[in-house]
N, C-alpha and C. Protein backbone atom coordinates (compact mmCIF):
# COMPACT_ATOMS: atom_id res chain seq x y z
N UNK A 1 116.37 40.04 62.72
CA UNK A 1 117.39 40.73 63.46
C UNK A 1 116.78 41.78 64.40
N UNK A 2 115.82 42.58 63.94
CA UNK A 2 115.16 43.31 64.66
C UNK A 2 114.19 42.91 65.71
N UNK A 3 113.98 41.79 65.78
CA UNK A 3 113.08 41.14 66.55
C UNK A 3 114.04 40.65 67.79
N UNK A 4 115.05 40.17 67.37
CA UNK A 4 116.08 40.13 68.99
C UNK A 4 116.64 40.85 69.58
N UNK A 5 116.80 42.52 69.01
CA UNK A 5 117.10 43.51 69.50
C UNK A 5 115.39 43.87 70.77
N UNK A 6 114.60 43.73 70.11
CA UNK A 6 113.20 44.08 70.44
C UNK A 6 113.17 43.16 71.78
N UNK A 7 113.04 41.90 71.55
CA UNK A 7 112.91 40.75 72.86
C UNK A 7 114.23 41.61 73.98
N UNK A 8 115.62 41.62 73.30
CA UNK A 8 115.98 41.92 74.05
C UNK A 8 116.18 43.27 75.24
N UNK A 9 115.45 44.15 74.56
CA UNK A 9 115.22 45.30 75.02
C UNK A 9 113.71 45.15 76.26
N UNK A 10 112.79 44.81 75.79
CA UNK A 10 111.70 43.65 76.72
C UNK A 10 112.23 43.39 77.73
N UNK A 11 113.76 42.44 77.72
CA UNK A 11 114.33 41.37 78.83
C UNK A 11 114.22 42.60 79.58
N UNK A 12 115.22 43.54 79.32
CA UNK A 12 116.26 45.06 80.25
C UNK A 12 114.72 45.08 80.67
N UNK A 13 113.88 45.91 80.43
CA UNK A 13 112.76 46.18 80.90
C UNK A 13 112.43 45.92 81.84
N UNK A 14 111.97 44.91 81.48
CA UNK A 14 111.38 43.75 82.62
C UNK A 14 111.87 43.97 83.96
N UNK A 15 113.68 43.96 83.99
CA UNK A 15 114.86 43.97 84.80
C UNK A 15 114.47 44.98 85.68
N UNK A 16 114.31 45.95 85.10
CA UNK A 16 114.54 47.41 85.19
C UNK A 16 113.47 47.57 86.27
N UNK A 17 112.19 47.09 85.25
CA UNK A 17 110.97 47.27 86.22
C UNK A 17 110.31 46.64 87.31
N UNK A 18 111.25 45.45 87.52
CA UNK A 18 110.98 44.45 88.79
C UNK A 18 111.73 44.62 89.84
N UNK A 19 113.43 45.18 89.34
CA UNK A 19 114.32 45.47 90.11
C UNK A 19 113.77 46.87 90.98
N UNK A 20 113.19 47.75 90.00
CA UNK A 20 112.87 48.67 90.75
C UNK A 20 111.75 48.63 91.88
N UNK A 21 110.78 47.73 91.40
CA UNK A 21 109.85 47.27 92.64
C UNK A 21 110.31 46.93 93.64
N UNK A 22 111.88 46.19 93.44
CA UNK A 22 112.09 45.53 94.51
C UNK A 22 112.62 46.47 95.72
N UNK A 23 113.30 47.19 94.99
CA UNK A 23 114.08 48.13 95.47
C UNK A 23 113.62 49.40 96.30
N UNK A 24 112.07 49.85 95.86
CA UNK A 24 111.33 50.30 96.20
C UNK A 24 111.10 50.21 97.45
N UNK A 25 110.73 48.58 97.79
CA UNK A 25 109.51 47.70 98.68
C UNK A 25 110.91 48.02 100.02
N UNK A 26 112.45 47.36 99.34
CA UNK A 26 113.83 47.71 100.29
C UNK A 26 114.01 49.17 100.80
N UNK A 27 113.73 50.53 100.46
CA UNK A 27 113.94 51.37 100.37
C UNK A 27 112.41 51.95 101.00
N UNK A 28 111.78 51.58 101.84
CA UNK A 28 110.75 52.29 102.20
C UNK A 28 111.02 53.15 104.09
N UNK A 29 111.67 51.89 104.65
CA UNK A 29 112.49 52.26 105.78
C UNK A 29 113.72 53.72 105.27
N UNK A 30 114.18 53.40 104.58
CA UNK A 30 115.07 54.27 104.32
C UNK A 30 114.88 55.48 103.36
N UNK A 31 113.62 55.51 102.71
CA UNK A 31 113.47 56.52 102.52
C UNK A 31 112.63 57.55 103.74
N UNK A 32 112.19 56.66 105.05
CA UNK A 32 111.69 57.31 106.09
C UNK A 32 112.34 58.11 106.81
N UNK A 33 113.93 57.40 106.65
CA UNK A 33 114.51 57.91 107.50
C UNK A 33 115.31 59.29 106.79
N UNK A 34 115.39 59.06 105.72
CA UNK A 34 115.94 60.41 105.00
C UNK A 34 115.58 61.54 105.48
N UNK A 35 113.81 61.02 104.79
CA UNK A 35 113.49 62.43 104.70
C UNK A 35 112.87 63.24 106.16
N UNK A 36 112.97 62.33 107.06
CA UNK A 36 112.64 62.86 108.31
C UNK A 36 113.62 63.29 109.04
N UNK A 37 114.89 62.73 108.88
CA UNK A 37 116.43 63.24 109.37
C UNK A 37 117.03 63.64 108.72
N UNK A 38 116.78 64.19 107.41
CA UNK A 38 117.66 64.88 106.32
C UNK A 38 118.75 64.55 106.12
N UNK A 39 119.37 62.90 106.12
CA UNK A 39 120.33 62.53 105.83
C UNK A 39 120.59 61.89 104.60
N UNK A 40 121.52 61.54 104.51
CA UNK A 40 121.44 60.71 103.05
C UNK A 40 121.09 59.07 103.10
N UNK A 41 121.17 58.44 102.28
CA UNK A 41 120.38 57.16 101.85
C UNK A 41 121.57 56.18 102.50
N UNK A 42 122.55 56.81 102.43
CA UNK A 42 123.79 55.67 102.93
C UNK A 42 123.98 55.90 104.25
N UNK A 43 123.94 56.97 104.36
CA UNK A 43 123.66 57.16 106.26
C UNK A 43 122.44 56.36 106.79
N UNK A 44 121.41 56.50 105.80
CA UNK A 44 120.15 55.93 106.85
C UNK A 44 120.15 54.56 106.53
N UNK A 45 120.60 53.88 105.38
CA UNK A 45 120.56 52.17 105.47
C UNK A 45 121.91 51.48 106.36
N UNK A 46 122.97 52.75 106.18
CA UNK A 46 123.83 51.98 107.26
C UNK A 46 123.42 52.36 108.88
N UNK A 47 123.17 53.45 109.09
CA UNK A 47 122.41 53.36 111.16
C UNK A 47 121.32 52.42 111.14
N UNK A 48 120.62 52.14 110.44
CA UNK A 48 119.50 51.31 110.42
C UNK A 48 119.84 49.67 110.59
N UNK A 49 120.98 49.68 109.64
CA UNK A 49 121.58 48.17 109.45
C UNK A 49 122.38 48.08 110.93
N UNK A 50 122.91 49.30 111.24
CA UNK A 50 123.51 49.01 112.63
C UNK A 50 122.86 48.82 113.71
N UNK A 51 121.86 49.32 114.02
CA UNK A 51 120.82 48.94 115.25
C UNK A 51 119.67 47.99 114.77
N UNK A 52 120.17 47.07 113.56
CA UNK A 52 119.23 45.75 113.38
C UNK A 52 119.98 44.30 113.98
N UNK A 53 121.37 44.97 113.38
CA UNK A 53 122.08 44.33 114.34
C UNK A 53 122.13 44.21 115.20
N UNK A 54 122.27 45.08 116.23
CA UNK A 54 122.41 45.52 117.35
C UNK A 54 120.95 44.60 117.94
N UNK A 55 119.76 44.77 117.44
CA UNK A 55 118.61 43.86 118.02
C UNK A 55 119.22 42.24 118.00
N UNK A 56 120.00 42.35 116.72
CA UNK A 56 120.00 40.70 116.22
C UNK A 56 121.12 39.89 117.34
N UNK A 57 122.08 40.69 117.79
CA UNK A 57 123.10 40.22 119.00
C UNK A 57 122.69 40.00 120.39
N UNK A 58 120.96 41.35 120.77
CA UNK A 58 120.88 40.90 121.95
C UNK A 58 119.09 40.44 121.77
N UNK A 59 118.55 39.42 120.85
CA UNK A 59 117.53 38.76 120.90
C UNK A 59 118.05 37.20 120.76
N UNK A 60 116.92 36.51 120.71
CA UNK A 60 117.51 34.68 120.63
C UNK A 60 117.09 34.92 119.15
N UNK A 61 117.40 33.96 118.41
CA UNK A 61 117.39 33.36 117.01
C UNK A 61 115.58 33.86 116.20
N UNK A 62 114.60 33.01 117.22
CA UNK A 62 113.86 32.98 116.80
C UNK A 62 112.99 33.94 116.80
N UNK A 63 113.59 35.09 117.74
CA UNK A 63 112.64 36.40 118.08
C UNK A 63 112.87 37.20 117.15
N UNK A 64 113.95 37.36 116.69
CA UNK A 64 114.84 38.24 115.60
C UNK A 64 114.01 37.31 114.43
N UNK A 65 114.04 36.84 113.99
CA UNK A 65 113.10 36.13 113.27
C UNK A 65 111.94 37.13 112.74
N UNK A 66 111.65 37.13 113.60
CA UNK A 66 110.27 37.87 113.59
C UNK A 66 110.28 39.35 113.02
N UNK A 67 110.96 39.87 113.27
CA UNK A 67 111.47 41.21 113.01
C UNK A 67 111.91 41.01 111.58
N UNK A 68 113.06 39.84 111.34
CA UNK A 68 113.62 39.69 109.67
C UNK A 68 112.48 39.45 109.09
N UNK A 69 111.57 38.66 109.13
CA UNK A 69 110.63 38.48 108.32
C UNK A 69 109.52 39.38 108.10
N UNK A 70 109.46 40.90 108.61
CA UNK A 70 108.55 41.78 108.24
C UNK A 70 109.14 43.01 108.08
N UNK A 71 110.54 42.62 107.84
CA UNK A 71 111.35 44.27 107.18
C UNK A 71 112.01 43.67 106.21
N UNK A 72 111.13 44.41 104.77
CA UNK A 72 112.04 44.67 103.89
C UNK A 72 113.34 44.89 103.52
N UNK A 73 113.98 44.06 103.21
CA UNK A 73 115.75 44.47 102.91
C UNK A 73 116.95 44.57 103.91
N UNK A 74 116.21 43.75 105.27
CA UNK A 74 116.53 44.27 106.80
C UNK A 74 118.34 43.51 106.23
N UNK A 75 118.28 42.62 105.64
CA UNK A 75 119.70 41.71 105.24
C UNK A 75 120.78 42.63 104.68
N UNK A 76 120.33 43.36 103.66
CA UNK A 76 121.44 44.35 103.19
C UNK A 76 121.32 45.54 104.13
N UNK A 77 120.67 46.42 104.61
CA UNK A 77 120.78 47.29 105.76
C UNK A 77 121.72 46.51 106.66
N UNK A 78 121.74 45.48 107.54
CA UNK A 78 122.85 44.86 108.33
C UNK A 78 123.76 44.75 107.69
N UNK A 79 124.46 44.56 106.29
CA UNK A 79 125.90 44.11 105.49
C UNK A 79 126.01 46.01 105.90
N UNK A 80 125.32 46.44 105.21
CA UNK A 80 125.84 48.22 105.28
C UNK A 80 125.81 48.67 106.82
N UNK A 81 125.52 48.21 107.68
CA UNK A 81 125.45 48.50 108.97
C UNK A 81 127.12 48.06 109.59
N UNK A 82 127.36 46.96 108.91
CA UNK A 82 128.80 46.35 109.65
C UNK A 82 129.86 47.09 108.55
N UNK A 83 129.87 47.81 109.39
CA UNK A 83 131.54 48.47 109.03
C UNK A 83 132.45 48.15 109.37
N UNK A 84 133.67 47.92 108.88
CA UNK A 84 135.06 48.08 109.41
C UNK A 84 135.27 49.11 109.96
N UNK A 85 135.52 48.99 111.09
CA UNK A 85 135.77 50.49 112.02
C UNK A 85 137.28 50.45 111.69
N UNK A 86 138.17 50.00 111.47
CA UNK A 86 139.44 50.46 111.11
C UNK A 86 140.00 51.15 109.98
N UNK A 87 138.77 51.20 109.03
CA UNK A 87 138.78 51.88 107.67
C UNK A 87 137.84 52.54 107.58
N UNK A 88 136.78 52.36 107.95
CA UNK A 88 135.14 53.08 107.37
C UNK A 88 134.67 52.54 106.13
N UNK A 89 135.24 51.57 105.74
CA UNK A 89 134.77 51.00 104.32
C UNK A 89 133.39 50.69 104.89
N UNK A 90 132.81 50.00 104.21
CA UNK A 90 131.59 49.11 104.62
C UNK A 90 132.15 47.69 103.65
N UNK A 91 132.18 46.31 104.79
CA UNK A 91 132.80 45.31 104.84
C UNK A 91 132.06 44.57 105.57
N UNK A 92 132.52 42.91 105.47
CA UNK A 92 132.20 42.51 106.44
C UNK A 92 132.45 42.07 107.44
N UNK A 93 132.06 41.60 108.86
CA UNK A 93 132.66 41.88 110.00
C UNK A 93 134.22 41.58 109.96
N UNK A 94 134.77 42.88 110.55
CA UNK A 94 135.87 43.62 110.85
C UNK A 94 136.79 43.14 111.98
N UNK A 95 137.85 43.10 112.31
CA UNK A 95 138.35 42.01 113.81
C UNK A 95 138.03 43.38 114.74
N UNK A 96 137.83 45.06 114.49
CA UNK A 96 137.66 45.75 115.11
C UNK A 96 136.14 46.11 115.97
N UNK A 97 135.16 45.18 115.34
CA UNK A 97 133.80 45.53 115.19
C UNK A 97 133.67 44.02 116.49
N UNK A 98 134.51 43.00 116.37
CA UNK A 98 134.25 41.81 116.66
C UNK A 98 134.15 42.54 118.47
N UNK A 99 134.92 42.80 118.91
CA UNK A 99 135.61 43.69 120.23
C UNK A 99 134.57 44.35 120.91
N UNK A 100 133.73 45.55 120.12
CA UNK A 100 132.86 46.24 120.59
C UNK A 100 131.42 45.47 120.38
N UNK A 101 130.33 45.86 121.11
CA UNK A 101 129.30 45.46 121.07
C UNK A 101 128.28 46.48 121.41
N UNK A 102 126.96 46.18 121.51
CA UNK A 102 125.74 46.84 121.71
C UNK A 102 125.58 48.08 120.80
N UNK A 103 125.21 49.05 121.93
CA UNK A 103 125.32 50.80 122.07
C UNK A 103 126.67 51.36 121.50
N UNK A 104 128.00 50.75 121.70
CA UNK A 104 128.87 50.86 121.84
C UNK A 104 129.13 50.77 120.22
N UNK A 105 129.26 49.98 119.35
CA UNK A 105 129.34 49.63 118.20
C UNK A 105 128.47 50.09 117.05
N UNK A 106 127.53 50.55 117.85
CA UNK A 106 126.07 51.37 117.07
C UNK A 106 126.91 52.35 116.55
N UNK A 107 127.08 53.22 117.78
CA UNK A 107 127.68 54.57 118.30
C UNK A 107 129.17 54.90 117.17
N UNK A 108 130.00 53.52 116.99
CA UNK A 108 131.09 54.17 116.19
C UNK A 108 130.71 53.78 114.97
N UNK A 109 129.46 52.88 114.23
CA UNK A 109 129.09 53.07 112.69
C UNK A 109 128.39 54.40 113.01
N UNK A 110 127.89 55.04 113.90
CA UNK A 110 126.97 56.22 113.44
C UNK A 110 128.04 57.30 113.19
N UNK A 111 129.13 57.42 113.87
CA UNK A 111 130.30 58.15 113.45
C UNK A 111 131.17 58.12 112.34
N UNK A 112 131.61 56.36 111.77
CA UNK A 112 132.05 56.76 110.46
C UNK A 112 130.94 56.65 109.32
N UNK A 113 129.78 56.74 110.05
CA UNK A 113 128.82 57.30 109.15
C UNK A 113 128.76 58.89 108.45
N UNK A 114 129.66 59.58 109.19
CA UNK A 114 129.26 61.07 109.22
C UNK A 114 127.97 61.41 110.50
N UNK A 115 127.37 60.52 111.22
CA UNK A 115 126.10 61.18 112.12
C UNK A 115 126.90 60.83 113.19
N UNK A 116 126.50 61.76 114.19
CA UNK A 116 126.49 61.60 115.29
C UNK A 116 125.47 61.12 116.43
N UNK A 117 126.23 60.01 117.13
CA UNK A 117 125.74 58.85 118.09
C UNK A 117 124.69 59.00 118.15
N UNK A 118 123.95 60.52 118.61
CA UNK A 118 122.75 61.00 119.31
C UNK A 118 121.87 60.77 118.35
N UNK A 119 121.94 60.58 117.06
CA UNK A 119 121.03 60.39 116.36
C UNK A 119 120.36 58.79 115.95
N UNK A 120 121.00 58.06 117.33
CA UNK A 120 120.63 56.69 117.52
C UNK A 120 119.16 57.17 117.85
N UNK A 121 118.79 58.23 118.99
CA UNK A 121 117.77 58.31 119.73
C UNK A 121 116.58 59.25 118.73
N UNK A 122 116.87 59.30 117.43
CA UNK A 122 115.96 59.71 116.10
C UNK A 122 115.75 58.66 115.44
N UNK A 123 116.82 58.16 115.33
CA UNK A 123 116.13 56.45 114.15
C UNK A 123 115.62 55.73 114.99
N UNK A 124 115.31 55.61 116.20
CA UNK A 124 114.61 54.45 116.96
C UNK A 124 113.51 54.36 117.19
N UNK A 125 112.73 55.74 117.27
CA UNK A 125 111.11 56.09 117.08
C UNK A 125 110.82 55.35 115.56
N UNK A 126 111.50 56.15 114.63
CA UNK A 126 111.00 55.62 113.07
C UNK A 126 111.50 54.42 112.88
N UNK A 127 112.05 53.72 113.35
CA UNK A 127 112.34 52.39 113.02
C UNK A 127 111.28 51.57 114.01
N UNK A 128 111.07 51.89 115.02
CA UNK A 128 109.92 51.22 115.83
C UNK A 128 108.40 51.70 114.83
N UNK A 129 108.55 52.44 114.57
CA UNK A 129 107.02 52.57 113.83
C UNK A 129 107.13 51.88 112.67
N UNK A 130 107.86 52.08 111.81
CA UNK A 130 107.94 51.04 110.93
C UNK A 130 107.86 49.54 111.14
N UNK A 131 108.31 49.26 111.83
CA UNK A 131 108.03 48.04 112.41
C UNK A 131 106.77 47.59 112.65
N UNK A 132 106.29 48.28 113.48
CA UNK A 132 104.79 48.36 113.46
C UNK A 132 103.84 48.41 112.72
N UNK A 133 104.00 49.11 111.88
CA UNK A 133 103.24 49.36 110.60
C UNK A 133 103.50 47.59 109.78
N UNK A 134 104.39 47.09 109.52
CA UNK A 134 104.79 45.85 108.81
C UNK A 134 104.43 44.68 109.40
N UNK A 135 104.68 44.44 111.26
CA UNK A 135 104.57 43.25 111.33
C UNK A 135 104.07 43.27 113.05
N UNK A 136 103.15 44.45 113.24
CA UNK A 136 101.83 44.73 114.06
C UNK A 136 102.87 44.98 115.33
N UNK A 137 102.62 45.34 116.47
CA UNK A 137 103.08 45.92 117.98
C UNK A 137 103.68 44.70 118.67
N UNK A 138 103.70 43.31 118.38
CA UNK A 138 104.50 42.31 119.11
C UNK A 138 105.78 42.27 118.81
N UNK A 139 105.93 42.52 117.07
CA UNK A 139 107.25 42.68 116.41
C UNK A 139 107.81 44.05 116.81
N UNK A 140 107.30 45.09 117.02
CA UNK A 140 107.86 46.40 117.24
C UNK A 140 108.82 46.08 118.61
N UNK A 141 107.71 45.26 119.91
CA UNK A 141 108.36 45.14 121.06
C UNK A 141 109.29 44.44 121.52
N UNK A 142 109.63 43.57 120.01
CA UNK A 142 111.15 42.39 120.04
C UNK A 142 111.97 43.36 119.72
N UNK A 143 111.61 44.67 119.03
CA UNK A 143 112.94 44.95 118.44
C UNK A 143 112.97 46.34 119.30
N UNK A 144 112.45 46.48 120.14
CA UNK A 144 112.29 47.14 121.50
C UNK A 144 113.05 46.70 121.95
N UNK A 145 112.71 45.41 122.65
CA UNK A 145 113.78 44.56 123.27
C UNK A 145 115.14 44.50 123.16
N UNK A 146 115.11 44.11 121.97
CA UNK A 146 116.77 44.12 121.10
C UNK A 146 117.47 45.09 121.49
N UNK A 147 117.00 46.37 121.14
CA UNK A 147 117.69 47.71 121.49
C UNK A 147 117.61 48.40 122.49
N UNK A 148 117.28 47.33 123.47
CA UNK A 148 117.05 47.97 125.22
C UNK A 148 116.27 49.03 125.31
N UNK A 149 115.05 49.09 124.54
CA UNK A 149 114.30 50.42 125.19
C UNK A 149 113.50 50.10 125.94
């Protein structure tokens, strides 16, 4: 009896301690952006998720590609990036979100974020370096691209 309490305490473990790696490896962008903009963790994975988007609407398929495949967790940052602008929940795409685009759509998740717009032009340095750092200066300049700089 004590031996399946034991295995099963092992399993949690395990859970615990892989989940957290994972979560870690997801959370490295966003802990950049915290602590350099003193915001919180839900502010910085949702502006982040919003201007990944924002690359992902104005690159082709396969350029964005490039970018998904050397950011960590870039998939859930975009779900938390698409807000319902008619609620502020975080959802997924919204018939209000469908309407707006680019800059424009950045601009009102950075608002029912609690941040204001201007702080598009703070996450875009640290999100370009990060980039860089992960998947070298060609990937930084797609997602340059993306976000019209």
């Amino acid at each position: 009896m004590e031996f399946k309490h034991l295995r099963t305490g092992v399993i949690a473990l395990i859970f615990v301690l892989f989940g957290g790696m994972i979560n870690a490896q997801n959370n490295e962008l966003t802990s950049m952006l915290t602590k350099e903009l003193g915001i919180s963790e839900k502010q910085a994975i949702g502006g982040a998720g919003a201007l990944f988007g924002m690359a992902s609407e104005n690159l082709e398929k396969d350029e964005f590609s490039k970018i998904k495949n050397n950011v960590p967790g870039i998939e859930n940052m975009m779900k938390a990036g698409d807000i319902n602008l008619d609620t502020g929940a975080l959802s997924g795409i919204g018939n209000a979100t469908k309407n707006l685009q680019g800059i424009n759509k950045v601009n009102e998740v950075f608002k029912k974020l609690g941040l204001n717009p201007k702080m598009v032009q703070k996450f875009t340095p640290i999100m370009m370096d990060f980039v860089k750092i992960k998947g070298g200066s060609s990937v930084a300049k797609l997602l340059g691209k993306g976000l019209n700089l």
